[in-house]
C-alpha atoms as a PDB file:
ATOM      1  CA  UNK A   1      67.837 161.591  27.199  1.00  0.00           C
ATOM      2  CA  UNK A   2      71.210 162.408  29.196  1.00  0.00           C
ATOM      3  CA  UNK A   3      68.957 164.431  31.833  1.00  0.00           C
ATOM      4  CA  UNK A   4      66.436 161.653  31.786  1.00  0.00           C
ATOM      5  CA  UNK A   5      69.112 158.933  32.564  1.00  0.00           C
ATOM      6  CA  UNK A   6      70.419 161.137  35.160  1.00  0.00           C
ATOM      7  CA  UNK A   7      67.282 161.511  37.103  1.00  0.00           C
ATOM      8  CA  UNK A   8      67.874 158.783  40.098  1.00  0.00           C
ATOM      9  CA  UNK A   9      63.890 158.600  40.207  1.00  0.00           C
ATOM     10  CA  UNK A  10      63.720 157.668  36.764  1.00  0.00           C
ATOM     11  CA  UNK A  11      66.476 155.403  37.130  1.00  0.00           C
ATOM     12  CA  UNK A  12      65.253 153.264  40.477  1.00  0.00           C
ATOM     13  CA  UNK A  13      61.395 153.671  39.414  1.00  0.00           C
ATOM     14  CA  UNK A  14      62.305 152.034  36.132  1.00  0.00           C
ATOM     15  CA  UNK A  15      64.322 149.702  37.287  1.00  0.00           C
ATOM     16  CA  UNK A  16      61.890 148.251  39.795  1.00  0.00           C
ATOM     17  CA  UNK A  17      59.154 148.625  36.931  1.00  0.00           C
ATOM     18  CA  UNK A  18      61.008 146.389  34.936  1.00  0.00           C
ATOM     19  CA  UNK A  19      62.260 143.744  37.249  1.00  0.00           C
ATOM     20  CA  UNK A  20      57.971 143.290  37.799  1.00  0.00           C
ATOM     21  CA  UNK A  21      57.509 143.253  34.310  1.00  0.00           C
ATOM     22  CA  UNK A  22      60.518 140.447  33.953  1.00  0.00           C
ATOM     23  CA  UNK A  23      58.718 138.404  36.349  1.00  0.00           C
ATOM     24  CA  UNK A  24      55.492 138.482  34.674  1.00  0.00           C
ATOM     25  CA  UNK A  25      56.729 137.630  31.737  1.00  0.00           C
ATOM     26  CA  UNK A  26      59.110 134.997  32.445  1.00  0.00           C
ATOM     27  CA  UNK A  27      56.791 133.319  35.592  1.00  0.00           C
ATOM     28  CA  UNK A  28      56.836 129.922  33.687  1.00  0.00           C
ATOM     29  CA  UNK A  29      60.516 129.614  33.791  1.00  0.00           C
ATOM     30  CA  UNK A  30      61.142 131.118  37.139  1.00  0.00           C
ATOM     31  CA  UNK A  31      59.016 128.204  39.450  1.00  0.00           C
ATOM     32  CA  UNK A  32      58.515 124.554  38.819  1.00  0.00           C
ATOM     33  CA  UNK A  33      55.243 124.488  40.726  1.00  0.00           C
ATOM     34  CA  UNK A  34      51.787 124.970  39.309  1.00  0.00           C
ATOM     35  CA  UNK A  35      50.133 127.853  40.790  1.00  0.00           C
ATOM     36  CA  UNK A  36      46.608 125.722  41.383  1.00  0.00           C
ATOM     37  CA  UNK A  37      48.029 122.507  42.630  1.00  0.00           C
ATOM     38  CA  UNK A  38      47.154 121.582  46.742  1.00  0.00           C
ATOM     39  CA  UNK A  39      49.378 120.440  48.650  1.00  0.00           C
ATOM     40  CA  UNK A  40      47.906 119.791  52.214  1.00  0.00           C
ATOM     41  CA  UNK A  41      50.831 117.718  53.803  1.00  0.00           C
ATOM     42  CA  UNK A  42      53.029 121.009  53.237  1.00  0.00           C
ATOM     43  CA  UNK A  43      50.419 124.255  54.299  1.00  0.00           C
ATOM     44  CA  UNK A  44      52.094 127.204  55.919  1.00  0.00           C
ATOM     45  CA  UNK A  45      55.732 125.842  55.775  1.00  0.00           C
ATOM     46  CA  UNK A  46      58.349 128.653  55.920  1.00  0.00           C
ATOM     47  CA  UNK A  47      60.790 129.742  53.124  1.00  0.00           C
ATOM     48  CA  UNK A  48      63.442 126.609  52.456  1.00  0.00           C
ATOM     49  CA  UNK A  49      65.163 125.748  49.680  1.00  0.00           C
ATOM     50  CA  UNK A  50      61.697 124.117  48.293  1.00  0.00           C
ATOM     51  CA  UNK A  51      59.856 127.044  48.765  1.00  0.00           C
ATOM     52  CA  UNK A  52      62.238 130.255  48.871  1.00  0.00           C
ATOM     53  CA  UNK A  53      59.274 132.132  49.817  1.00  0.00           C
ATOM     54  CA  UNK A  54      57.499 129.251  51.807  1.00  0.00           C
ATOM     55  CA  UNK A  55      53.744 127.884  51.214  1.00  0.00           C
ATOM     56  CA  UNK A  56      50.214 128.899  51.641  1.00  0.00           C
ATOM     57  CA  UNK A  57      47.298 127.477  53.718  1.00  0.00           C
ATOM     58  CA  UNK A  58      46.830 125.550  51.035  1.00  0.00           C
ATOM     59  CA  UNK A  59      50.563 124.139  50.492  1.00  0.00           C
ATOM     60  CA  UNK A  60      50.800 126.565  47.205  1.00  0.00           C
ATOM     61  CA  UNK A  61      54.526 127.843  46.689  1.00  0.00           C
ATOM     62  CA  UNK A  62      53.553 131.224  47.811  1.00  0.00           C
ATOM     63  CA  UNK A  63      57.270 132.237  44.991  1.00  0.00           C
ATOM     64  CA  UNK A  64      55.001 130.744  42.510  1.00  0.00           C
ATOM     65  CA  UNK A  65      51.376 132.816  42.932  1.00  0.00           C
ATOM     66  CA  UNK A  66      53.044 135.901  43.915  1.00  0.00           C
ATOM     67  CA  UNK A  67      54.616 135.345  40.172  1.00  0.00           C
ATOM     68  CA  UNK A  68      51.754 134.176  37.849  1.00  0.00           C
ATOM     69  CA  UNK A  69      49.780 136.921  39.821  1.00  0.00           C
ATOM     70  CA  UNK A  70      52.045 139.359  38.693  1.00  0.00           C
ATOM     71  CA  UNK A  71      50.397 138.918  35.468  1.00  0.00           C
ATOM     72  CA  UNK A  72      47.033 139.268  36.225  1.00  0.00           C
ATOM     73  CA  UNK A  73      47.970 142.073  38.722  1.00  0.00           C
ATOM     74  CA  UNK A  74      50.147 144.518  35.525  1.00  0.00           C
ATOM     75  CA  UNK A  75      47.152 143.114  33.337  1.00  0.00           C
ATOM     76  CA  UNK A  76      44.038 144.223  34.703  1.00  0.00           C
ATOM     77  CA  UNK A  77      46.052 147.689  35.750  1.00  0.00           C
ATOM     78  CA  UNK A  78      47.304 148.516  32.477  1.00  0.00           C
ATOM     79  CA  UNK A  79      43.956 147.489  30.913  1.00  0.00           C
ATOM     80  CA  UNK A  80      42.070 149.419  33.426  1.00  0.00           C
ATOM     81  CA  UNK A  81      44.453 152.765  32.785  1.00  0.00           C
ATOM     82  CA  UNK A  82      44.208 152.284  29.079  1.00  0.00           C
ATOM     83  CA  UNK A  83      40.759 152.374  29.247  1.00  0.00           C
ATOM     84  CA  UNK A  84      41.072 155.406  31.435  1.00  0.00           C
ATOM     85  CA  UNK A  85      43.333 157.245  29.349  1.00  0.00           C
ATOM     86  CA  UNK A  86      41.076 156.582  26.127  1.00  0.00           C
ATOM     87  CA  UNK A  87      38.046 157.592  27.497  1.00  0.00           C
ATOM     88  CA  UNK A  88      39.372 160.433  29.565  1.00  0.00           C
ATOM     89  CA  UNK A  89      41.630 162.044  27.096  1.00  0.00           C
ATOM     90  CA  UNK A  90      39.136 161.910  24.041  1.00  0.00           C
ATOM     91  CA  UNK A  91      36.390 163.665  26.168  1.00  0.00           C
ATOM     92  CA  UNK A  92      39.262 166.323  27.917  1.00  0.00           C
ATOM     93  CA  UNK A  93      39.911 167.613  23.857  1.00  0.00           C
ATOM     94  CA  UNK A  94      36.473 167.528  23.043  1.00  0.00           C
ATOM     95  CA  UNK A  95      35.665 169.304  26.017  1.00  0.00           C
ATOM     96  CA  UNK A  96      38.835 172.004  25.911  1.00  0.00           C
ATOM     97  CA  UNK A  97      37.698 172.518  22.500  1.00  0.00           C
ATOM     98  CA  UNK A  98      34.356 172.327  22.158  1.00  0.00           C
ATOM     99  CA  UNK A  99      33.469 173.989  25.141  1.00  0.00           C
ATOM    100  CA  UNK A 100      30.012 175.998  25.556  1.00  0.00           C
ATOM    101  CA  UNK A 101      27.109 173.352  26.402  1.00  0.00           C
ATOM    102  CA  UNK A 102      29.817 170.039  26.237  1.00  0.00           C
ATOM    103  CA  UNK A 103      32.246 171.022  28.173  1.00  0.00           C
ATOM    104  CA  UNK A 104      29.431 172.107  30.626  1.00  0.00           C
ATOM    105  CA  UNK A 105      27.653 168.962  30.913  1.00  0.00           C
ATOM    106  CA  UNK A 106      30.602 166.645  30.550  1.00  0.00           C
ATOM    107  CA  UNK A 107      31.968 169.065  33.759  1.00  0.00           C
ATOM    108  CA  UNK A 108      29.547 168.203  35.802  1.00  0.00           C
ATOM    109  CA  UNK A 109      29.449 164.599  35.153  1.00  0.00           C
ATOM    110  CA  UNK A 110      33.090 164.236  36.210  1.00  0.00           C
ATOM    111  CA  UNK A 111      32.321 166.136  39.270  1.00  0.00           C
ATOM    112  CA  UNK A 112      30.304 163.484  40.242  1.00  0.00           C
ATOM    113  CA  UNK A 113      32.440 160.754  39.198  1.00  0.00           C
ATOM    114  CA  UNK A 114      34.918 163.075  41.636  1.00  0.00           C
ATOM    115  CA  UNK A 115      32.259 162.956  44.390  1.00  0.00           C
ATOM    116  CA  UNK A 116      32.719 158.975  45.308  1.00  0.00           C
ATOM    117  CA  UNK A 117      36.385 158.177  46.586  1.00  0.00           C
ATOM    118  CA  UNK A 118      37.957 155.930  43.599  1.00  0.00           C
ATOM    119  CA  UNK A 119      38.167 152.668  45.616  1.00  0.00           C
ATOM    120  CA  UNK A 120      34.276 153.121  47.151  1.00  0.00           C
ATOM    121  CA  UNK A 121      33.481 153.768  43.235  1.00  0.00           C
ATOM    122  CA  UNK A 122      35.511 150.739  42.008  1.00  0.00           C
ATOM    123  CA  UNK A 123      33.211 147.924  44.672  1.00  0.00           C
ATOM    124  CA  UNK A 124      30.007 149.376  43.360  1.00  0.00           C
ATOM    125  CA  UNK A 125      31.256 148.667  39.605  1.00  0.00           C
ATOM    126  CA  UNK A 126      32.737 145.640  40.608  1.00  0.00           C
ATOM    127  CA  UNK A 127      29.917 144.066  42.747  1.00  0.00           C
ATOM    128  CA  UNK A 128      26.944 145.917  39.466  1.00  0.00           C
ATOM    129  CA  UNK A 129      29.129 143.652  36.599  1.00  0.00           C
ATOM    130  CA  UNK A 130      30.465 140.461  38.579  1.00  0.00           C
ATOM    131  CA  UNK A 131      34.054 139.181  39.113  1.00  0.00           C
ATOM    132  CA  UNK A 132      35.715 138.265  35.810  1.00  0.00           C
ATOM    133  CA  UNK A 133      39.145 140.375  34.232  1.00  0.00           C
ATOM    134  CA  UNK A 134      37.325 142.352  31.971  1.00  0.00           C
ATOM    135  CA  UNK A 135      34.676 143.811  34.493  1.00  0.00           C
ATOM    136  CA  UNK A 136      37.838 144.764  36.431  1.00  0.00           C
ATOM    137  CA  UNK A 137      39.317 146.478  33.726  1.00  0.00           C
ATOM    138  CA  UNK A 138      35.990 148.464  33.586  1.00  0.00           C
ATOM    139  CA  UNK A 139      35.497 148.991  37.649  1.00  0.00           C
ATOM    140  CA  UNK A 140      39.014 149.916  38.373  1.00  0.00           C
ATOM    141  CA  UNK A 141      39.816 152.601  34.881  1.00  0.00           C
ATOM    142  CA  UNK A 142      36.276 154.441  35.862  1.00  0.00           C
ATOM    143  CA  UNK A 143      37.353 156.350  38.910  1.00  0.00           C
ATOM    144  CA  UNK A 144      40.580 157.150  37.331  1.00  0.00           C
ATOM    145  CA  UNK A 145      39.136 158.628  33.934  1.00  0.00           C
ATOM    146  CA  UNK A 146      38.847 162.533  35.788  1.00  0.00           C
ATOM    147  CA  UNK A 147      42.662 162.393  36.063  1.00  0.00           C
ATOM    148  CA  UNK A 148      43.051 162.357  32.433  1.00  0.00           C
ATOM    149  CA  UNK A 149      40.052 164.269  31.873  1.00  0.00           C
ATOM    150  CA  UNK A 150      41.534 167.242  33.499  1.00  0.00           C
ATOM    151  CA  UNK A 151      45.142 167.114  32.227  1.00  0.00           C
ATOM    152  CA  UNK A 152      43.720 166.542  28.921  1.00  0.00           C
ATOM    153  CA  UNK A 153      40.941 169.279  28.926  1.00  0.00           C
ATOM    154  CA  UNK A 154      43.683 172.032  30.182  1.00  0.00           C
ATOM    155  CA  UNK A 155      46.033 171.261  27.755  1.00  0.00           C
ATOM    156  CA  UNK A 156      43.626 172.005  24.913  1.00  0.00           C
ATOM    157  CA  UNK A 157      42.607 175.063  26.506  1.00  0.00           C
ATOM    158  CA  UNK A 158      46.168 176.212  26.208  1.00  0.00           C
ATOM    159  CA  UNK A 159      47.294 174.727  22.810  1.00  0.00           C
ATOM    160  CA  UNK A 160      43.457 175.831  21.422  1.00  0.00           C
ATOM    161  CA  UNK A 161      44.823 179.628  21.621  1.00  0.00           C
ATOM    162  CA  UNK A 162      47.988 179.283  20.212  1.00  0.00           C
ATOM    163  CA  UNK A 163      48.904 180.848  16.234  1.00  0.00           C
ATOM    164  CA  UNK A 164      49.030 178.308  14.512  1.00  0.00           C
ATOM    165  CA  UNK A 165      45.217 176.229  15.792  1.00  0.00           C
ATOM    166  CA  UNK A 166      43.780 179.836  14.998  1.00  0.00           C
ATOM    167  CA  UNK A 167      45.374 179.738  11.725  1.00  0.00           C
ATOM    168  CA  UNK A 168      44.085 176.545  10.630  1.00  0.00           C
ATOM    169  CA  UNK A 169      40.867 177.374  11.935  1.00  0.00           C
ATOM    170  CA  UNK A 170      40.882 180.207   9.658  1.00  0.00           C
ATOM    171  CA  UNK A 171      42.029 178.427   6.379  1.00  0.00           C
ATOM    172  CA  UNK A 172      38.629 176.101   7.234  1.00  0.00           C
ATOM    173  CA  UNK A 173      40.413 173.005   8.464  1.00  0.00           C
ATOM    174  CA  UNK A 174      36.961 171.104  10.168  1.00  0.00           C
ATOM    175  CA  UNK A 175      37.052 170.439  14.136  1.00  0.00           C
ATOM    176  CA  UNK A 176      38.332 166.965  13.809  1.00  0.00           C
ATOM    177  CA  UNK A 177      41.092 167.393  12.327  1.00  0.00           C
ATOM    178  CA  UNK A 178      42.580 170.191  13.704  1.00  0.00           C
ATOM    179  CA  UNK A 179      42.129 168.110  17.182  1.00  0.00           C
ATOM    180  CA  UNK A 180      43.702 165.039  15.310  1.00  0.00           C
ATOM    181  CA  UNK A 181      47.138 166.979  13.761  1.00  0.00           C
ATOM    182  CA  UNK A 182      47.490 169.766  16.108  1.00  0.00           C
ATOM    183  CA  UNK A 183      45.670 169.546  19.832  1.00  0.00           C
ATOM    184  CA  UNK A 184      46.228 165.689  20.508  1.00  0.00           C
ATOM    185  CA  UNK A 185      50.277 165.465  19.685  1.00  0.00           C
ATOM    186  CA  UNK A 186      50.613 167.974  22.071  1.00  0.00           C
ATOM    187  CA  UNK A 187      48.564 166.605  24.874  1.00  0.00           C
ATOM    188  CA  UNK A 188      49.816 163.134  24.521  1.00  0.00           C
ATOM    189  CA  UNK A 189      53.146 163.994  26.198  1.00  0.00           C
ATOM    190  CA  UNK A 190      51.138 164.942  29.245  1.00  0.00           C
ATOM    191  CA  UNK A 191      48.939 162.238  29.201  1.00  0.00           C
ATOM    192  CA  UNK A 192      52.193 159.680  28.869  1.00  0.00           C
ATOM    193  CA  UNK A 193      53.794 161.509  32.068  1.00  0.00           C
ATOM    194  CA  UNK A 194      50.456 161.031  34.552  1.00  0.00           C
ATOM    195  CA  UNK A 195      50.551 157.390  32.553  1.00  0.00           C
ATOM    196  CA  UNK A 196      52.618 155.725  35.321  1.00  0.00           C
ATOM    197  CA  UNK A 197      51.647 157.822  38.393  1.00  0.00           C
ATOM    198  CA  UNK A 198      47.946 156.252  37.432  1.00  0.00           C
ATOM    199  CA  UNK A 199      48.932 152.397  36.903  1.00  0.00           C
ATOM    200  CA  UNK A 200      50.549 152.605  40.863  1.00  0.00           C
ATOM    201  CA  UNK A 201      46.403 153.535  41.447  1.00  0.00           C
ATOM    202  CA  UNK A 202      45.106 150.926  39.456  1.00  0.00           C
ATOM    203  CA  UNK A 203      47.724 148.402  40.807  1.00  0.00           C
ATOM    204  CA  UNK A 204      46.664 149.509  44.491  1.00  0.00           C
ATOM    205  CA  UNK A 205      42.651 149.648  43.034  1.00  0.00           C
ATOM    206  CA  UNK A 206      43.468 145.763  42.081  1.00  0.00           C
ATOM    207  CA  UNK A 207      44.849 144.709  45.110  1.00  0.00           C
ATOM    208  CA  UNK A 208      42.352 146.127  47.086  1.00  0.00           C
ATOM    209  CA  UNK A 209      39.224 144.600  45.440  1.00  0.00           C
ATOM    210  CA  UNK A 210      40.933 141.058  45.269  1.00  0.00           C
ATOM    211  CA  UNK A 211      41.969 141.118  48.922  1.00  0.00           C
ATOM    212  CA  UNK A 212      38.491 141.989  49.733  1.00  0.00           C
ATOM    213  CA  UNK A 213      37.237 139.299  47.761  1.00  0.00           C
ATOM    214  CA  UNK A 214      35.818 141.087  44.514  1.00  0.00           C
ATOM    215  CA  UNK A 215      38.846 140.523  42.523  1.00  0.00           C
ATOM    216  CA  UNK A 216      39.386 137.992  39.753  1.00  0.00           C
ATOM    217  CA  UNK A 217      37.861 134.245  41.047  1.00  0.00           C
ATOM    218  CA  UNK A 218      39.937 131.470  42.501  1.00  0.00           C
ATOM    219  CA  UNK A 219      41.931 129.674  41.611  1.00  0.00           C
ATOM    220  CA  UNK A 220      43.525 132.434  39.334  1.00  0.00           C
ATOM    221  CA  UNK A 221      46.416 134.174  41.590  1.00  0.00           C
ATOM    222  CA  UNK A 222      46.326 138.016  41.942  1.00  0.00           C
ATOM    223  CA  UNK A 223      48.475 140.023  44.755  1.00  0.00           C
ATOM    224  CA  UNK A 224      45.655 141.209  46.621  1.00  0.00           C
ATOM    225  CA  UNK A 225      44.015 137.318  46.445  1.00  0.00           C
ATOM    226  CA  UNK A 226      47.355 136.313  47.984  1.00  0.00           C
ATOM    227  CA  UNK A 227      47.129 138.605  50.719  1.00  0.00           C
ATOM    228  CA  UNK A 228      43.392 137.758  51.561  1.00  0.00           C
ATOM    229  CA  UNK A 229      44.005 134.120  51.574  1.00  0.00           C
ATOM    230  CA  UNK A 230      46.912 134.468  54.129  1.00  0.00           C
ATOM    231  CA  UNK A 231      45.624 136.859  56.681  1.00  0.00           C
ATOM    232  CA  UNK A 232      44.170 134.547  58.736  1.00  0.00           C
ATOM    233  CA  UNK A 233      47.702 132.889  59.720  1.00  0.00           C
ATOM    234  CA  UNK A 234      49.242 136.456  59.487  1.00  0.00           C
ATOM    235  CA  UNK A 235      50.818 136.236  62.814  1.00  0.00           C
ATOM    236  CA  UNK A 236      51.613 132.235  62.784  1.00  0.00           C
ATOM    237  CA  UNK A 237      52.794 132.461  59.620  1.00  0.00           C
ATOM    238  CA  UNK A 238      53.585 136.039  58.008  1.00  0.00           C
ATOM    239  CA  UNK A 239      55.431 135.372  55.109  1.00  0.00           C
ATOM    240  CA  UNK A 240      52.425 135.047  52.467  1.00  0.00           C
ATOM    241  CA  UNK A 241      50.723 138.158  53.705  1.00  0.00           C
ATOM    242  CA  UNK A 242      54.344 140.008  53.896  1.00  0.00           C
ATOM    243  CA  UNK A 243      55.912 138.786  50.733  1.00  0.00           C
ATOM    244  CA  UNK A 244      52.715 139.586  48.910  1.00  0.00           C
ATOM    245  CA  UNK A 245      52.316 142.826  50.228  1.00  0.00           C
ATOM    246  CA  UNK A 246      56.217 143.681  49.908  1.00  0.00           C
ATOM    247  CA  UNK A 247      55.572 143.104  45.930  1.00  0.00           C
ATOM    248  CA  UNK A 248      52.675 145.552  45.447  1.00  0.00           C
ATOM    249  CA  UNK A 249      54.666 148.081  47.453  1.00  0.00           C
ATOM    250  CA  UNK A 250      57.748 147.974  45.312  1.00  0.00           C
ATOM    251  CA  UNK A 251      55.397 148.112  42.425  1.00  0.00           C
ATOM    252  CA  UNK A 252      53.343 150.694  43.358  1.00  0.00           C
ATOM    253  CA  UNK A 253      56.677 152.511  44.563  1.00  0.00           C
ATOM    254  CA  UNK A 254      58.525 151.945  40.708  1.00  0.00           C
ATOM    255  CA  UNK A 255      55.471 153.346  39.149  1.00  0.00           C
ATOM    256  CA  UNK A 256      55.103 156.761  41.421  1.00  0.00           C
ATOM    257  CA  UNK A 257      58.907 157.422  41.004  1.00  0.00           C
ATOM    258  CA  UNK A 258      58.855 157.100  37.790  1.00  0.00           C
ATOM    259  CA  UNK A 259      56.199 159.225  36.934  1.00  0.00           C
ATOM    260  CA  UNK A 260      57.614 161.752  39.273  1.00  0.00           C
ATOM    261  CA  UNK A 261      61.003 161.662  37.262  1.00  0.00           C
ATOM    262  CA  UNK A 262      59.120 162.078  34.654  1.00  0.00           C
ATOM    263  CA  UNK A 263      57.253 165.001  35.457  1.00  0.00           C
ATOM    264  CA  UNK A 264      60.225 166.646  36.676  1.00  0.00           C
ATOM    265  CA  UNK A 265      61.876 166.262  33.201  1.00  0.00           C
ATOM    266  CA  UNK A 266      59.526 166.271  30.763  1.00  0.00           C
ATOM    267  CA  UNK A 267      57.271 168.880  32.173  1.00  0.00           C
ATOM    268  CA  UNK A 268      57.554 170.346  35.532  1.00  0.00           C
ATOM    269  CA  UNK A 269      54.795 172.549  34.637  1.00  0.00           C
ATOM    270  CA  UNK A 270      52.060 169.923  35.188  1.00  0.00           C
ATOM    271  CA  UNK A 271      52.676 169.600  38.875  1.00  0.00           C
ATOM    272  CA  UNK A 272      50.396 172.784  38.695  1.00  0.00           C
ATOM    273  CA  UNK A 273      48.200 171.288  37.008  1.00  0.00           C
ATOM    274  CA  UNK A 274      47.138 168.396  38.881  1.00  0.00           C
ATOM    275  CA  UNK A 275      46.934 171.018  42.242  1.00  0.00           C
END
């Protein structure tokens, strides 16, 4: 824990982690506007004492979206890597221990997940089930289920061998269980330390498909909604595009440095790994 605390990754990636997370939770008590309310006398004013972050097209407090969005935004992306990490890690240990026929087939279906580029893979999802959160959840934790797939599946490979797996093996201890007490406690580590590298994806997945209009609906705020709805006025007035955008970088930034800290201290090995 000393070396942890030490690591100034760890340290500024949590700390911007958290400050996001602070705002999510506390939106309600951090703006006095309603996210949905109009406000046409007052479109595209600039940051004030009003507005510290200034308004929309709409005359929105752009302070108060870019915070309630914040909650869809964390939402759908932790969602959408849980789902990833559920799928993908189950199917890595069956695979890594299984092996023969499964690990063959289940192989070659990742390497076609692998074939589309993640966002490309996310639209066609998103536009098959139809904007709502949960179909997000769905589109955007797809394309990132081969990342856990292959931590997970070489992990097993290399706990599978060791004394103690054969041993229970030998003393007739069935398949399932020896995955359950001795193969997933020691992949989970792993699994936690690509954890946060994949939510800065699935936060930049989000953003994507709601700036190009395949996010969650109006008039529910998300980051990449915020972004889309400004661009237009981008040069007359910048600050709904910027601010926006400035929020899913520091985000996105948190998330990769802490999972790099991470890495570094909880297993440097794994950089290997994922080359």
């Amino acid at each position: 824990m000393k070396k942890i605390l030490q690591n100034k990754f760890i340290l500024i990636g949590g700390f911007l982690v958290a400050v996001m997370i602070l705002i999510a939770i506390c939106a309600p008590l951090l703006t006095p506007y309603e996210y949905g309310r109009l406000d046409l006398a007052h479109k595209n004013q600039p940051p004030s004492s009003l507005h510290p972050l200034g308004t929309d097209p709409y005359g929105r407090d752009v302070w108060c979206r870019i915070a309630y969005g914040s909650r869809i935004s964390l939402t759908v992306s932790l969602a959408a890597v849980a789902i990833a990490i559920l799928c993908g890690s189950l199917l890595g240990i069956l695979s890594g221990f299984l092996k023969g026929t499964f690990d063959f087939v289940m192989g070659r279906i990742i390497d076609v997940v692998l074939a589309f580029p993640p966002l490309l893979l996310s639209l066609i999802i998103g536009v098959a089930l139809g904007a709502s959160i949960p179909n997000m959840c769905v589109a955007i934790g797809v394309p990132l289920i081969p990342i856990f797939f292959r931590i997970a599946r070489g992990a097993t490979f290399a706990v599978g061998e060791r004394t103690y797996v054969m041993a229970s093996q030998s003393m007739g201890s069935s398949r399932f269980r020896i995955m359950g007490w001795h193969i997933l406690p020691n992949v989970l580590p792993q699994i936690f330390v690509v954890l946060s590298m994949g939510m800065g994806g699935a936060i930049l997945a989000e953003a994507s498909l709601g700036f190009l209009g395949l996010g969650i609906p109006q008039p529910t705020p998300t980051w990449g909604l915020i972004i889309n709805e400004g661009r237009i006025f981008m040069f007359t007035a910048p600050w709904t595009t910027g601010f926006s955008g400035l929020f899913i970088a520091l985000t996105i930034l948190g998330f990769n440095l802490l999972g790099d800290g991470l890495r570094d201290q909880l297993d440097p090995k794994l950089k290997s790994l994922l080359d």
